[in-house]
Protein backbone atom coordinates (compact mmCIF):
# COMPACT_ATOMS: atom_id res chain seq x y z
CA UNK A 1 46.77 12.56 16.35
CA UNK A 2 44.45 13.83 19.21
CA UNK A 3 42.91 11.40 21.42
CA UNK A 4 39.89 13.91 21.14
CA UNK A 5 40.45 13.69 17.13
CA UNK A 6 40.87 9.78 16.86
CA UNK A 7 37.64 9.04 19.19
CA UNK A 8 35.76 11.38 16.71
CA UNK A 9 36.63 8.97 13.92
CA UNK A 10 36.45 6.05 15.47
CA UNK A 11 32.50 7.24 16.14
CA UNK A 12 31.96 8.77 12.97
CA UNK A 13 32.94 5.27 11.46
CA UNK A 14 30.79 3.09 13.98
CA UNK A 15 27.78 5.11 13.71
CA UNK A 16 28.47 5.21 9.62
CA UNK A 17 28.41 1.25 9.60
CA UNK A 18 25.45 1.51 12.09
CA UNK A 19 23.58 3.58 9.64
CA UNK A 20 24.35 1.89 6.44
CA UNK A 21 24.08 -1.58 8.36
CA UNK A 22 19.92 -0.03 9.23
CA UNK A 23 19.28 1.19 5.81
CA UNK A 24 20.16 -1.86 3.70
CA UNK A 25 17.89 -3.28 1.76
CA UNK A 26 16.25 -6.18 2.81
CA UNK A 27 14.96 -8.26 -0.45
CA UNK A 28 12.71 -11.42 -0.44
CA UNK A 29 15.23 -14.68 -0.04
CA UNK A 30 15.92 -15.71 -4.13
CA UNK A 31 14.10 -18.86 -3.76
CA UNK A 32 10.95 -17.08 -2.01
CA UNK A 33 8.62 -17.75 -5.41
CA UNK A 34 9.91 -21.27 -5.63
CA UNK A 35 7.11 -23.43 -6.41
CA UNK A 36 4.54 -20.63 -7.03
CA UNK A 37 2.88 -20.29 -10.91
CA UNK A 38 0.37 -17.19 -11.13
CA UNK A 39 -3.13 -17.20 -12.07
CA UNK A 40 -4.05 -13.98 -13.71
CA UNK A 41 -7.95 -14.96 -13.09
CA UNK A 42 -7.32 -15.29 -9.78
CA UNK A 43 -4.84 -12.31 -9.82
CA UNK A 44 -7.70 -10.42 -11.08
CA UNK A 45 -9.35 -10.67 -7.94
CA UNK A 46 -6.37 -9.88 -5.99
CA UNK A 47 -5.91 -6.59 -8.46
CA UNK A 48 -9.30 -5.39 -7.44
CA UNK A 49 -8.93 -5.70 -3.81
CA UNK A 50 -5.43 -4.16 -3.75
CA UNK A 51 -6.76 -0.98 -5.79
CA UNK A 52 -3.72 -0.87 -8.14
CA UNK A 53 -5.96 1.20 -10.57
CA UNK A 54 -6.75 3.34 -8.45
CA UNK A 55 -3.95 5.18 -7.97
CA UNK A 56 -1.55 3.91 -11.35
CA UNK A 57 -4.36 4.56 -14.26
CA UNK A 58 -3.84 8.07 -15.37
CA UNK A 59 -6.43 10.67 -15.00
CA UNK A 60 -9.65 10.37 -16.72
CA UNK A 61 -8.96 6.79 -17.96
CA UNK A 62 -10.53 5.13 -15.12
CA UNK A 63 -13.02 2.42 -16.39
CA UNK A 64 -11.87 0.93 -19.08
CA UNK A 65 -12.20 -3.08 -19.44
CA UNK A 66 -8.59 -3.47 -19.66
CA UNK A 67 -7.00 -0.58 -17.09
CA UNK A 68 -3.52 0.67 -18.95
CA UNK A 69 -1.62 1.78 -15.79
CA UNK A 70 0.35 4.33 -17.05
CA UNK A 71 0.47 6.37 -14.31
CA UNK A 72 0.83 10.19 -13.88
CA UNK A 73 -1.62 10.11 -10.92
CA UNK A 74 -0.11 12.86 -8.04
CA UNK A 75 0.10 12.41 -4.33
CA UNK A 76 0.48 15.28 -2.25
CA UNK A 77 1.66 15.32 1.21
CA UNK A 78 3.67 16.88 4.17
CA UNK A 79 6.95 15.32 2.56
CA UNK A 80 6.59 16.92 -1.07
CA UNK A 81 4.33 14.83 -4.00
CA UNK A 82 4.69 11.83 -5.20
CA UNK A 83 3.89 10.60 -9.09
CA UNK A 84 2.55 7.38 -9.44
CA UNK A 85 4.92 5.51 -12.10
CA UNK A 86 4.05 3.92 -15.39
CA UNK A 87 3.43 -0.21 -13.95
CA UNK A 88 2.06 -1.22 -17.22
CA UNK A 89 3.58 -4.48 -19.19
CA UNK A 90 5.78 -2.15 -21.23
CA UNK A 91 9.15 -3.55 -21.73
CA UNK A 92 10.92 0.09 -21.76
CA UNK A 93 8.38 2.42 -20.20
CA UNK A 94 7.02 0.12 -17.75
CA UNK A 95 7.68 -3.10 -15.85
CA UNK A 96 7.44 -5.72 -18.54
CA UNK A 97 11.21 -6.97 -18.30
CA UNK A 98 11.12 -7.19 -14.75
CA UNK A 99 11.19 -10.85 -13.58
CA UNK A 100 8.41 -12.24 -11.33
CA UNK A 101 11.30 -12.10 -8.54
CA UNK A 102 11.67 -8.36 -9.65
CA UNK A 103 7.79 -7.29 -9.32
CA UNK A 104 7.19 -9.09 -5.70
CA UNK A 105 10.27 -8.06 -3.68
CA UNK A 106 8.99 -4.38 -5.67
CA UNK A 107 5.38 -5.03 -4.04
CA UNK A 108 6.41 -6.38 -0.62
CA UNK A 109 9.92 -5.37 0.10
CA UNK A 110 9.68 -1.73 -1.61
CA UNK A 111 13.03 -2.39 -3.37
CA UNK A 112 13.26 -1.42 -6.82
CA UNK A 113 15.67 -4.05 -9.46
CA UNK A 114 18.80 -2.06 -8.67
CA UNK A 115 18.09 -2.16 -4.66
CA UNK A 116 17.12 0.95 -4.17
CA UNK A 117 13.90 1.70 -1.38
CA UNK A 118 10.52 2.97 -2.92
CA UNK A 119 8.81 5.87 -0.68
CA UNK A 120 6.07 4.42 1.29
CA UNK A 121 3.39 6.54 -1.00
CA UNK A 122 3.34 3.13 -2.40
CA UNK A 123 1.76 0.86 0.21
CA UNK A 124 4.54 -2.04 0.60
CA UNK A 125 4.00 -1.63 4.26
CA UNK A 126 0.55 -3.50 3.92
CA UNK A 127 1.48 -5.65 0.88
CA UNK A 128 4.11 -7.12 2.97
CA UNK A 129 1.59 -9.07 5.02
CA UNK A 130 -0.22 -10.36 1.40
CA UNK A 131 0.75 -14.43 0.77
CA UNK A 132 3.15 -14.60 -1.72
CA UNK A 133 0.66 -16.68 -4.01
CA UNK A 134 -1.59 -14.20 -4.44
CA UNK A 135 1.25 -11.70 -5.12
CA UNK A 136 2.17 -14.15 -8.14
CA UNK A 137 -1.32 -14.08 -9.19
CA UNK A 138 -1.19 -10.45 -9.43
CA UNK A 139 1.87 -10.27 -11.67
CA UNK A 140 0.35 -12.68 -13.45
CA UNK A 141 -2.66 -10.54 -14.40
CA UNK A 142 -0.70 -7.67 -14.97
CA UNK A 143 1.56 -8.85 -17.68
CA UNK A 144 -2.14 -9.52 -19.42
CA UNK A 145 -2.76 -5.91 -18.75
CA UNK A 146 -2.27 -3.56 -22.25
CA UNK A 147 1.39 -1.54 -22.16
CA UNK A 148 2.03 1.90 -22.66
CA UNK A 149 4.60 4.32 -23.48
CA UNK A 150 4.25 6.99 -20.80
CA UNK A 151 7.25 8.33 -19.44
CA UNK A 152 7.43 7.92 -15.28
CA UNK A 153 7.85 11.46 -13.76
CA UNK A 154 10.13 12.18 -10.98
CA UNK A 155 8.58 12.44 -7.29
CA UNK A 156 8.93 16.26 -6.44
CA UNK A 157 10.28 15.72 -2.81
CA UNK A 158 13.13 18.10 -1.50
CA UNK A 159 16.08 17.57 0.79
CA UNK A 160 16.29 15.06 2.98
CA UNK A 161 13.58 13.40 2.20
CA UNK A 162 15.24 12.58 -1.52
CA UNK A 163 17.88 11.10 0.43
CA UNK A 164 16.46 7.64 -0.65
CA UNK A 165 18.86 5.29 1.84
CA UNK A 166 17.10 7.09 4.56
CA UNK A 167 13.97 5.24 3.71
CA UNK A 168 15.92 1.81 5.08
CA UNK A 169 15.63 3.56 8.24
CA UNK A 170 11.84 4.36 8.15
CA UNK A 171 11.11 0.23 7.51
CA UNK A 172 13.30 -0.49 10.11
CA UNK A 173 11.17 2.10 12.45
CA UNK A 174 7.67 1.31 11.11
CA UNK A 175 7.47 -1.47 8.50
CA UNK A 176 6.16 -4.62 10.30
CA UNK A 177 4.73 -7.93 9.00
CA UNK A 178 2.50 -8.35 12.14
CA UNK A 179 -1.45 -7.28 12.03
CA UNK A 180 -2.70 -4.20 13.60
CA UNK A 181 -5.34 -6.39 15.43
CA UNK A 182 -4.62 -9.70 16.69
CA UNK A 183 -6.45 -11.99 18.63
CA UNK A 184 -9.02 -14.47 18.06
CA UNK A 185 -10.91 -13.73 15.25
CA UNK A 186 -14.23 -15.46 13.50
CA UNK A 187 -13.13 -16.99 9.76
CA UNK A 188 -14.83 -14.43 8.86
CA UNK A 189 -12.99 -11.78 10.02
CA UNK A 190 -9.87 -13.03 9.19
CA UNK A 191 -10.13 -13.00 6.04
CA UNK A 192 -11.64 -9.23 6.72
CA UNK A 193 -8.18 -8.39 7.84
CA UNK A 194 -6.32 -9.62 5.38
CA UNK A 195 -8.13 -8.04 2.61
CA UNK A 196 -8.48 -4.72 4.99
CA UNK A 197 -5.09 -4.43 6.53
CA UNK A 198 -2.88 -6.33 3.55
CA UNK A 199 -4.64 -6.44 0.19
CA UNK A 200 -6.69 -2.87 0.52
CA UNK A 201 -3.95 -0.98 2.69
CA UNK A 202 -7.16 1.10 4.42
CA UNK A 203 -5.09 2.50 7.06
CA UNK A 204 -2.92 4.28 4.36
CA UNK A 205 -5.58 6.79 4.28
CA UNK A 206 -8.02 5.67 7.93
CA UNK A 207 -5.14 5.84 10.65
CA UNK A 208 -3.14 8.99 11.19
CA UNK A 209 0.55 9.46 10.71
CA UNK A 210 2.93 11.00 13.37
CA UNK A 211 5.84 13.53 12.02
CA UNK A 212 8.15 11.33 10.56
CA UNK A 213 5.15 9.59 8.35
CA UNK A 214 4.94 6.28 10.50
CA UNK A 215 1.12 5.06 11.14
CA UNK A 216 0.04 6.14 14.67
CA UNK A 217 -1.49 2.11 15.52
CA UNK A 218 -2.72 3.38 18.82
CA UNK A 219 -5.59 4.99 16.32
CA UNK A 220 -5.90 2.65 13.96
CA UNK A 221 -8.56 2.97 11.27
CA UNK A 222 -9.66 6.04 13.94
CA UNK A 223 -9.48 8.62 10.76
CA UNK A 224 -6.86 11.40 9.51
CA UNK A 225 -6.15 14.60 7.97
CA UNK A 226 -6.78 14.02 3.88
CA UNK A 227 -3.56 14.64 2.34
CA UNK A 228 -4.43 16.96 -0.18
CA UNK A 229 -5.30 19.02 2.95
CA UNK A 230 -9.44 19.07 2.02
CA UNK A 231 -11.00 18.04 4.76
CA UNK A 232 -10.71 14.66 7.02
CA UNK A 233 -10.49 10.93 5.95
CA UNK A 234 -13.42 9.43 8.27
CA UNK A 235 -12.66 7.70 11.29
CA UNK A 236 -14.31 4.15 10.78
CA UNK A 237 -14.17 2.40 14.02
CA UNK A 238 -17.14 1.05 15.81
CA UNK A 239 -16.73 4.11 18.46
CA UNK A 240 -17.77 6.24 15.36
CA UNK A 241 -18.93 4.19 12.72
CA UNK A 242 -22.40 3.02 13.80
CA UNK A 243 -23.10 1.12 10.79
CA UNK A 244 -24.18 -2.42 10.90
CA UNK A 245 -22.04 -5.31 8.97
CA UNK A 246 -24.88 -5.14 6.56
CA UNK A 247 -24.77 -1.35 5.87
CA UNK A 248 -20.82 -2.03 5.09
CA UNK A 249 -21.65 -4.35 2.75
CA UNK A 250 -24.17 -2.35 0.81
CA UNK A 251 -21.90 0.75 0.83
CA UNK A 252 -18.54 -1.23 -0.55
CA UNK A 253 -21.11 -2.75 -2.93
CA UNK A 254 -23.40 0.55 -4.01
CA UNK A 255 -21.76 3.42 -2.62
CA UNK A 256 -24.94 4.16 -0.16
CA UNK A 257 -24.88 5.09 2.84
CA UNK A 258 -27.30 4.13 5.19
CA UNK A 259 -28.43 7.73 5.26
CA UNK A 260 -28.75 7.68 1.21
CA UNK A 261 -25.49 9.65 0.71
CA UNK A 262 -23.21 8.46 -1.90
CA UNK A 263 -19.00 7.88 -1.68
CA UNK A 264 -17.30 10.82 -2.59
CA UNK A 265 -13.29 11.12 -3.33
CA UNK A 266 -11.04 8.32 -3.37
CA UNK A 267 -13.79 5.74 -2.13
CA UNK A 268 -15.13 5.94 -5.26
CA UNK A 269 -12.80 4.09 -7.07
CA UNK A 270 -12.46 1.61 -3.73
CA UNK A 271 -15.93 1.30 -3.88
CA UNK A 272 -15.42 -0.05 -8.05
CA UNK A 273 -13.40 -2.65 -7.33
CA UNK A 274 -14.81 -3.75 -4.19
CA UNK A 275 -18.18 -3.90 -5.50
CA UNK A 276 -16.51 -6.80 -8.14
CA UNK A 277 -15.22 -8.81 -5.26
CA UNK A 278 -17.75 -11.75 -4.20
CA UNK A 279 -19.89 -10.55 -1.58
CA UNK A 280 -18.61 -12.67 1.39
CA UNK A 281 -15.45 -10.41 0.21
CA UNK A 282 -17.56 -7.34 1.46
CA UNK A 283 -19.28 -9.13 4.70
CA UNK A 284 -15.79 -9.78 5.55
CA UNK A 285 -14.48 -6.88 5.97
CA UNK A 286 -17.63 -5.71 7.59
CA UNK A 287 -16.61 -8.51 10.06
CA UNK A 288 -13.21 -6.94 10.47
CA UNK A 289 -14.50 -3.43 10.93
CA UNK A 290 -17.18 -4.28 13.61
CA UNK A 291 -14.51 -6.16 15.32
CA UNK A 292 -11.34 -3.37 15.83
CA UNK A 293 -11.13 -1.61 18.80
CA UNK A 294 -13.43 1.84 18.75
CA UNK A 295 -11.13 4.51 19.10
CA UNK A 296 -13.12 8.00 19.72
């Protein structure tokens, strides 16, 4: 054989175990619930802040007392559209055989039961910095949730981004458990964060992406190009946002703004569930938004 021939190979091979080393899954450790029994009435709160009905109630169903997230909801974006699945406690149709182990590495990992990655439409790259009590909580209050029999419809995303091993690649690039701002930060504000950066995922929609889908955190929370390709997701730092902490507070709880308009699109259903959060829920993350760096 060719020298030229074998050092091909030998390449092809390293770089093949390279890849396929970087796209593993990583899953929670087995014994990472140990010691942890869910609450649904707390995981009720933890449901509203994280906005699960938001995006896996289907259409027109939104309000109910007892949300059946059955899905169906579409995401478009620059990578094809994405299909929110059916999450309710349906043993076939949904997730109500998955163990508790099953749901959380699901939630923070983005690993499905077989091990395979979820697409970052679902916001695992926030939920990874939730504590792992509250994610019990939430699976808790789920399984109390009604079930349903909708079928899950396939995301409509071409080649390569169907190539789902890939997506072990993207984590490795952009998935991080470390907050977007750090420092010292009132009590107040802390908690702020978490339910800003972890629980509510904000910059999903506030901080722009770069080509490859990754957040841009040198413009965090600084606004973005609405998916759907109507218009612009507002940029909500203090360099534009000139709203005082109270103002925040009032609009997550009312939907007013200080200039008696009224939240339009997706805030509306943010605005729902936050307004059923206690209020130092809201003044917190008024904190946390008065304290990020204003980015123009």
């Amino acid at each position: 054989m060719p020298p030229f021939l074998r050092w091909t190979i030998a390449l092809g091979l390293v770089g093949g175990a390279v890849f396929w080393g970087v796209t593993r899954p990583d899953p929670l450790p087995e014994d990472a619930l140990a010691g942890l029994n869910g609450d649904a009435a707390r995981g009720e709160q933890v449901f509203l802040a994280a906005g699960c009905a938001s995006c896996h109630v289907s259409a027109g169903a939104e309000g109910e007392e007892a949300p059946v997230l059955a899905g169906g909801m579409r995401f478009p974006s620059d990578f094809g559209t994405f299909i929110a699945p059916n999450i309710s406690s349906d043993p076939v149709y949904g997730v109500g055989s998955w163990s508790d182990y099953d749901l959380a590495n699901a939630i923070t990992r983005g690993i499905s039961p077989e091990g395979a990655h979820y697409y970052p439409a679902f916001p695992y790259d926030a939920y990874n910095k939730a504590e792992l009590g509250d994610i019990v909580d939430l699976i808790a209050y789920m399984r109390t949730l009604p079930a349903s029999e909708a079928v899950s419809q396939a995301h409509e995303v071409g080649f390569p981004f169907n190539i789902r091993r890939t997506l072990g690649g993207w984590k490795t690039l952009f998935v991080t458990d470390e907050w977007a701002i750090d420092g010292d930060l009132s009590p107040e504000a802390t908690r702020g964060r978490y339910l800003v950066e972890a629980l509510g995922h904000c910059s999903a929609c506030h901080t722009p992406r770069n080509l490859l889908g990754g957040p841009d955190t040198a413009q965090w929370l600084a606004g973005a190009p609405n998916p759907d390709g109507k218009g612009r997701v507002p940029n909500i730092t203090p360099a534009v946002l000139d709203w005082s902490e109270a103002d925040i507070a009032e609009y997550l709880s009312s939907g007013f703004t200080p200039e008696f308009d009224t939240a339009g699109g997706h805030m509306v259903a943010v605005v729902e569930k936050f307004a059923k959060l206690p209020e130092s829920d809201r003044a917190a993350v008024a904190a946390y938004l008065k304290a990020v760096p204003g980015v123009k």
